[in-house]
N, C-alpha and C. Protein backbone atom coordinates (compact mmCIF):
# COMPACT_ATOMS: atom_id res chain seq x y z
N UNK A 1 -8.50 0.23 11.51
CA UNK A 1 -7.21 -0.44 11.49
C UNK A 1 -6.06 0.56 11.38
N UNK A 2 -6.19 1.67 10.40
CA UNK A 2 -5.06 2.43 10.26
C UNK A 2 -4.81 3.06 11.86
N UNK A 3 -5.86 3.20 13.04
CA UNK A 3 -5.53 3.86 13.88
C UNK A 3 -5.24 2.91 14.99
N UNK A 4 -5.17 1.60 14.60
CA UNK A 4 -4.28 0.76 15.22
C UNK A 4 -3.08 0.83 15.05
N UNK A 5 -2.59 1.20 13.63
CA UNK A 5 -1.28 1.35 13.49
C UNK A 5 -0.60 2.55 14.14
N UNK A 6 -1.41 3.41 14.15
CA UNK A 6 -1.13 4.54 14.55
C UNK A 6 -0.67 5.21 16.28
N UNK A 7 -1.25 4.13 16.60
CA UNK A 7 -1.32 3.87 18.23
C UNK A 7 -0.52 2.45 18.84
N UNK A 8 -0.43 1.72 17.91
CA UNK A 8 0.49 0.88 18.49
C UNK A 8 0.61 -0.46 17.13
N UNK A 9 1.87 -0.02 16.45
CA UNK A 9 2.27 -0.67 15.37
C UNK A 9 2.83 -1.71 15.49
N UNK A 10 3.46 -2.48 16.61
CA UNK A 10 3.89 -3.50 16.93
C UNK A 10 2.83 -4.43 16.85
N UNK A 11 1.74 -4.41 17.92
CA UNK A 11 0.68 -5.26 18.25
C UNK A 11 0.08 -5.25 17.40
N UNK A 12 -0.29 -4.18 16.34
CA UNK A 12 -1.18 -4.39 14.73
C UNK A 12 -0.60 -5.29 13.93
N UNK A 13 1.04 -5.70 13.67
CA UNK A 13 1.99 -6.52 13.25
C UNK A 13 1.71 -7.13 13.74
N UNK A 14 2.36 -7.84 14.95
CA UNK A 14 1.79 -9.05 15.58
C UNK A 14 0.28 -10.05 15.11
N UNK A 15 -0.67 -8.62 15.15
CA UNK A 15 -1.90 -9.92 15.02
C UNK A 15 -2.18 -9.45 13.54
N UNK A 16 -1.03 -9.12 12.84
CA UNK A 16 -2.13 -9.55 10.91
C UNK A 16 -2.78 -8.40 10.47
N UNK A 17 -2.98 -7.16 11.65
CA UNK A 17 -3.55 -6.56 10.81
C UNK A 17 -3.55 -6.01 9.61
N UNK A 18 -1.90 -6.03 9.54
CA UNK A 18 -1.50 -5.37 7.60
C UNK A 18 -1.95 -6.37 6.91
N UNK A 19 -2.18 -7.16 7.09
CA UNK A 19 -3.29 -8.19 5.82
C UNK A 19 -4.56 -7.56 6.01
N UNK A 20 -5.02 -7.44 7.21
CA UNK A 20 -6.47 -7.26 7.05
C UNK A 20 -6.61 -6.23 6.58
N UNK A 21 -5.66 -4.87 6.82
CA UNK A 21 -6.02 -3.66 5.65
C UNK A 21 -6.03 -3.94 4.67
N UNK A 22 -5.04 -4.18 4.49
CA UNK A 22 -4.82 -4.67 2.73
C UNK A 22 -6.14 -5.74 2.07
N UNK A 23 -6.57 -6.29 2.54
CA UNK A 23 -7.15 -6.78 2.20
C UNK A 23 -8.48 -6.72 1.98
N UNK A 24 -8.94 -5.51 3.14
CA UNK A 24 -9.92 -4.58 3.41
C UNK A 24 -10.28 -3.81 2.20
N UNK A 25 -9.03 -2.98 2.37
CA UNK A 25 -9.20 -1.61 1.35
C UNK A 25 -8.83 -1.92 -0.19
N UNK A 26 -7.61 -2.59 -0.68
CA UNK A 26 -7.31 -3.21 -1.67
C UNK A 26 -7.24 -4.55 -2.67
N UNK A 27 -7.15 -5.52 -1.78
CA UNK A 27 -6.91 -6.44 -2.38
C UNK A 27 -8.05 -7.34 -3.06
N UNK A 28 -9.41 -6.92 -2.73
CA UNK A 28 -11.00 -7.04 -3.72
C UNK A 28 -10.59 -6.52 -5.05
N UNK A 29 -10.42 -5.28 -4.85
CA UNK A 29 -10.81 -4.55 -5.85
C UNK A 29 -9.48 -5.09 -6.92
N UNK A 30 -8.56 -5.08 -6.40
CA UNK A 30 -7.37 -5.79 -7.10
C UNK A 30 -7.82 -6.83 -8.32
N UNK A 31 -8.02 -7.90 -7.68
CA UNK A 31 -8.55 -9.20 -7.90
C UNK A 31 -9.91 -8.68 -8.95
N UNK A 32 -10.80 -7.97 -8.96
CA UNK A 32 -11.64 -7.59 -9.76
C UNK A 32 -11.13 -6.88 -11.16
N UNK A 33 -10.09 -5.87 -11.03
CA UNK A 33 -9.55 -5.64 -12.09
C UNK A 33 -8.68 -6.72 -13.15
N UNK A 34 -7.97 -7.37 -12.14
CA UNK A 34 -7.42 -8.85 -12.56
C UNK A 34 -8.09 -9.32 -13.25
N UNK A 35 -9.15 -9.66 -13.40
CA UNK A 35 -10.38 -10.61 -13.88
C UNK A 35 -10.66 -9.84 -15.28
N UNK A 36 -11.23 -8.62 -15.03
CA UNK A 36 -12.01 -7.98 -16.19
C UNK A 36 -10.54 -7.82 -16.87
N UNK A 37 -9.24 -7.55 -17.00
CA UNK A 37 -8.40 -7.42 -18.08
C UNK A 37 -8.06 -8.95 -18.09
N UNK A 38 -8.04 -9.98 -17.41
CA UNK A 38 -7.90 -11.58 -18.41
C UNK A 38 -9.05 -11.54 -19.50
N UNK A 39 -10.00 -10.78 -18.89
CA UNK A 39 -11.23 -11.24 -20.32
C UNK A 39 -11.47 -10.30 -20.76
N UNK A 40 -10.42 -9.44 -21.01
CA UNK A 40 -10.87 -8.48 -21.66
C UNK A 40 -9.76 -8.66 -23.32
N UNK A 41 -10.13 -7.96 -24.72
CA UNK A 41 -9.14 -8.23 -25.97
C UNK A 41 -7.99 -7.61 -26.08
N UNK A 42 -7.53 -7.36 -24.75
CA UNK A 42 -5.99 -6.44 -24.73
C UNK A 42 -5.58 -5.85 -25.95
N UNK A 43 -6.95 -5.39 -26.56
CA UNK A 43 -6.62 -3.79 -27.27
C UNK A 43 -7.65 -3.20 -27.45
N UNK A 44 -7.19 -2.07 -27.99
CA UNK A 44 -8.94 -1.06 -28.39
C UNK A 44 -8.94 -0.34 -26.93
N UNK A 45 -9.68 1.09 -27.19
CA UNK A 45 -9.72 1.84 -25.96
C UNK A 45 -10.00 1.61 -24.70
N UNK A 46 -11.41 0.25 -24.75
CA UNK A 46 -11.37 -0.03 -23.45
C UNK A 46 -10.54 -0.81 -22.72
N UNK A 47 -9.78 -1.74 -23.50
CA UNK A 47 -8.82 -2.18 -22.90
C UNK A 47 -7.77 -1.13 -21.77
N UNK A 48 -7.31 0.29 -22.92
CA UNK A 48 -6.07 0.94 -22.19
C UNK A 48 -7.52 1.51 -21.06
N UNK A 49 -8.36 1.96 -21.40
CA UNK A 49 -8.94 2.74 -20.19
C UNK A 49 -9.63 2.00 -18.93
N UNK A 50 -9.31 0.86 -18.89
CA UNK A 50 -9.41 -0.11 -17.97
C UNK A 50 -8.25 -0.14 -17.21
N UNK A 51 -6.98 -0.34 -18.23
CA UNK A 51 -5.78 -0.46 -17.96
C UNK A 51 -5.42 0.48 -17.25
N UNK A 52 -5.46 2.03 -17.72
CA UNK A 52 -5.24 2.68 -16.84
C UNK A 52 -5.98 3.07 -15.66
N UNK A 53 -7.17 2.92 -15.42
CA UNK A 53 -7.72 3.38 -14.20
C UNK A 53 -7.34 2.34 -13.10
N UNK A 54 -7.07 1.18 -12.91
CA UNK A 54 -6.29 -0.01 -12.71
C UNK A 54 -4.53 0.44 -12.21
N UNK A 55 -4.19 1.28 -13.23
CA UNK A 55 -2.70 1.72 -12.71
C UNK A 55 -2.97 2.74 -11.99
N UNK A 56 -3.71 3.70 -12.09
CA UNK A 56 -4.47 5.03 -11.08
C UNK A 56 -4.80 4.32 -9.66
N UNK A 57 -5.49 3.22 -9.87
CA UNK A 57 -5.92 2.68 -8.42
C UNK A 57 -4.49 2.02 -7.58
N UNK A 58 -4.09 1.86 -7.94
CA UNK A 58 -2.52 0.94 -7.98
C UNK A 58 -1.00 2.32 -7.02
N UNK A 59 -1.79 3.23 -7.74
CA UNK A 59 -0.93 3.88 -7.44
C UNK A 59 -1.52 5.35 -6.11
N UNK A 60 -3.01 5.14 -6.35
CA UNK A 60 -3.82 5.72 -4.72
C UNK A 60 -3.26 4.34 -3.77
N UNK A 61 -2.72 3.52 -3.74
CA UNK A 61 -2.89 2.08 -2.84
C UNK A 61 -1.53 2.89 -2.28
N UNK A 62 -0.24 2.94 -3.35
CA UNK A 62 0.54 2.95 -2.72
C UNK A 62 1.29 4.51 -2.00
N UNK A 63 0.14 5.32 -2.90
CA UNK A 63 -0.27 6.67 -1.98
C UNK A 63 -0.47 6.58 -0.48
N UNK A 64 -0.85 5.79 -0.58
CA UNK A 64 -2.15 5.15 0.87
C UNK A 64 -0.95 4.53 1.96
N UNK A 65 -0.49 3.58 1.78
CA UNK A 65 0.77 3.29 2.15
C UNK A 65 2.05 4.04 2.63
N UNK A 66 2.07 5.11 1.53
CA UNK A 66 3.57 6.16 2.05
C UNK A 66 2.83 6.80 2.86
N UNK A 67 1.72 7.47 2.68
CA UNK A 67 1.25 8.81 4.03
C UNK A 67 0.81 7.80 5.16
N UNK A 68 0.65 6.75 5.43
CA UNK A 68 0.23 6.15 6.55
C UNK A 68 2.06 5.78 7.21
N UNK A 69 3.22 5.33 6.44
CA UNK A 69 4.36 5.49 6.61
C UNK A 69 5.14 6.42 7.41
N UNK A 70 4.71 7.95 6.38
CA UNK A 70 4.86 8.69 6.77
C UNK A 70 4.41 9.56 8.42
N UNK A 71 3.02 9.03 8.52
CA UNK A 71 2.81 9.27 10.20
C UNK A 71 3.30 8.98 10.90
N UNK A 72 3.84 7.46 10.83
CA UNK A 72 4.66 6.00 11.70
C UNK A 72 5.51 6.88 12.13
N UNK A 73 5.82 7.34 10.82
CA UNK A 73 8.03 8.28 10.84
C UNK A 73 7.71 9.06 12.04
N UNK A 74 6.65 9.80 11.45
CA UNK A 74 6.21 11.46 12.31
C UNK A 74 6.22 11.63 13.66
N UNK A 75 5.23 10.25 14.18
CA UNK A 75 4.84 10.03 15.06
C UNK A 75 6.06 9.48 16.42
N UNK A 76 6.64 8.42 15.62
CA UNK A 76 7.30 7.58 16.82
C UNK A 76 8.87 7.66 16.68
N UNK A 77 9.13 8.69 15.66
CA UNK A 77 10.46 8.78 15.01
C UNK A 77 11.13 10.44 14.99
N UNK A 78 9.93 11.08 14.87
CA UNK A 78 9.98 12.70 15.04
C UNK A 78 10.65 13.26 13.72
N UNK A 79 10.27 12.81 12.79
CA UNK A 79 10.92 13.14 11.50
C UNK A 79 9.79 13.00 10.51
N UNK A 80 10.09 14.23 9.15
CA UNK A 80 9.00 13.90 8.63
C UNK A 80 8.75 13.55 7.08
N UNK A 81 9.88 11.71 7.96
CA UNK A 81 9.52 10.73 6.76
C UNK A 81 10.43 10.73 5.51
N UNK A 82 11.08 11.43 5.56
CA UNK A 82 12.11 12.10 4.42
C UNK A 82 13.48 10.62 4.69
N UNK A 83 13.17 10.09 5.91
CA UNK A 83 14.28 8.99 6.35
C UNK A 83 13.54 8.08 5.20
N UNK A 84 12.86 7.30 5.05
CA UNK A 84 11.83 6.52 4.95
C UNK A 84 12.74 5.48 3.41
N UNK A 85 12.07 4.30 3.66
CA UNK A 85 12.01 3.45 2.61
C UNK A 85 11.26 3.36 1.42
N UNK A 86 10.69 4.52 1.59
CA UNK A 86 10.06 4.93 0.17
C UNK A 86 11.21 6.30 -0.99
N UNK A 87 11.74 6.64 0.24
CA UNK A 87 12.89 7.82 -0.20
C UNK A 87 13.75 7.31 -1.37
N UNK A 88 13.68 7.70 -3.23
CA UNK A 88 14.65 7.07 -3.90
C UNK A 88 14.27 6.14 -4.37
N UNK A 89 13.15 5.73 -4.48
CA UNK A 89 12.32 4.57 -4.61
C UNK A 89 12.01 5.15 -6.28
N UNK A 90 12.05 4.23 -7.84
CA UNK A 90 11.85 4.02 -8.60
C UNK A 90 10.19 4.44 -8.80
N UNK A 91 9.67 4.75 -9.84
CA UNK A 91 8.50 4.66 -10.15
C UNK A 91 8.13 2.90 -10.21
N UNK A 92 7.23 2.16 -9.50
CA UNK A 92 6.91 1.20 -9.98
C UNK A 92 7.32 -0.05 -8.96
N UNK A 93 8.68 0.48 -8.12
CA UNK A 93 9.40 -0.15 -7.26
C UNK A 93 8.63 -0.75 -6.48
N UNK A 94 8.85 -1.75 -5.90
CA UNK A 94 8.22 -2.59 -4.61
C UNK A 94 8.75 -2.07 -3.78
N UNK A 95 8.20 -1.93 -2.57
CA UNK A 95 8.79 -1.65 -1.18
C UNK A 95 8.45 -2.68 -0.39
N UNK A 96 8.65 -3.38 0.33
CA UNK A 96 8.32 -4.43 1.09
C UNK A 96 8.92 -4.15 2.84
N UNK A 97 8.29 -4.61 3.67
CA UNK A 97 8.33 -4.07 5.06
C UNK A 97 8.31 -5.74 5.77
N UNK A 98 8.85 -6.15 6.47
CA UNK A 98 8.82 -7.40 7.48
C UNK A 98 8.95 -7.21 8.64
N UNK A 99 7.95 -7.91 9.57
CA UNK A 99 7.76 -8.10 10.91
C UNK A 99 9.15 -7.80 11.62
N UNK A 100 10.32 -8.16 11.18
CA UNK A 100 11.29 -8.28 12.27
C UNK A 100 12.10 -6.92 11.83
N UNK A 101 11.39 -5.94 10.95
CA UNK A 101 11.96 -4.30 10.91
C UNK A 101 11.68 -3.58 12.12
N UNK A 102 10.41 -4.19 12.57
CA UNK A 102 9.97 -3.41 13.64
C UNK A 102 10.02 -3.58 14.96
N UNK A 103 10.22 -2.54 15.57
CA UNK A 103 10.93 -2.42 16.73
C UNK A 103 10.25 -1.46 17.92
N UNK A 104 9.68 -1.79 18.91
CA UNK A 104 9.19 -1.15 19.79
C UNK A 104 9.76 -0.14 20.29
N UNK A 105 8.69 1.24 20.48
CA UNK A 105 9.18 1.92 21.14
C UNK A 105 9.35 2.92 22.33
C-alpha cells in the first residue's frame, strides 16, 4: 500500500487505501492496547509500563506517517518536506489530511 501511495496518491485516496493502511499496520494493535489498559488498575508499574510502550507505539505510527509524508513532499513536490504539515506541529498534535487537499499532479 505505501507504494501505492508512492506512485500514485490520488487513486490510493480515491479508493480508501489510507484506511486500509491504517488499519493494516495500526489500528489492531491500537484497539488491543485500548483493551488491556480499560482492564488494567491504572496504577503500579505495570500499568505505566504498558502505558508507556502504548505511547512508544503511538508515536513509531506517527513516525510512520511523517517519513511516508515526507517522500509525497520529495517525490512530487521536490522539496524535502521541511514545507510540510507536520512542520511546527506540537508534541502530541493531531495532523489530519482530507481528500480534497489533494491535488493531482
Amino acid at each position: 500500500l505505501e507504494e501505492l501511495f508512492l506512485r500514485d496518491p490520488v487513486f490510493a485516496i480515491q479508493k480508501d487505501a489510507d484506511q486500509l493502511l491504517w488499519k493494516t499496520l495500526f489500528y489492531g494493535r491500537i484497539e488491543e492496547f485500548r483493551g488491556a489498559l480499560r482492564k488494567s488498575s491504572h496504577e503500579g508499574e505495570e500499568f505505566q509500563a504498558l502505558r508507556d510502550t502504548y505511547l512508544n507505539f503511538l508515536a513509531e505510527a506517527s513516525n510512520y506517517y511523517e517519513g511516508l509524508h515526507r517522500r509525497l513532499s520529495q517525490q512530487y513536490h521536490g522539496d524535502s518536506g521541511s514545507n510540510t504539515a507536520f512542520q511546527g506541529r506540537k508534541k502530541g498534535e493531531r495532523v489530519a489530511f482530507r481528500k480534497s487537499q489533494l491535488q493531482t499532479v
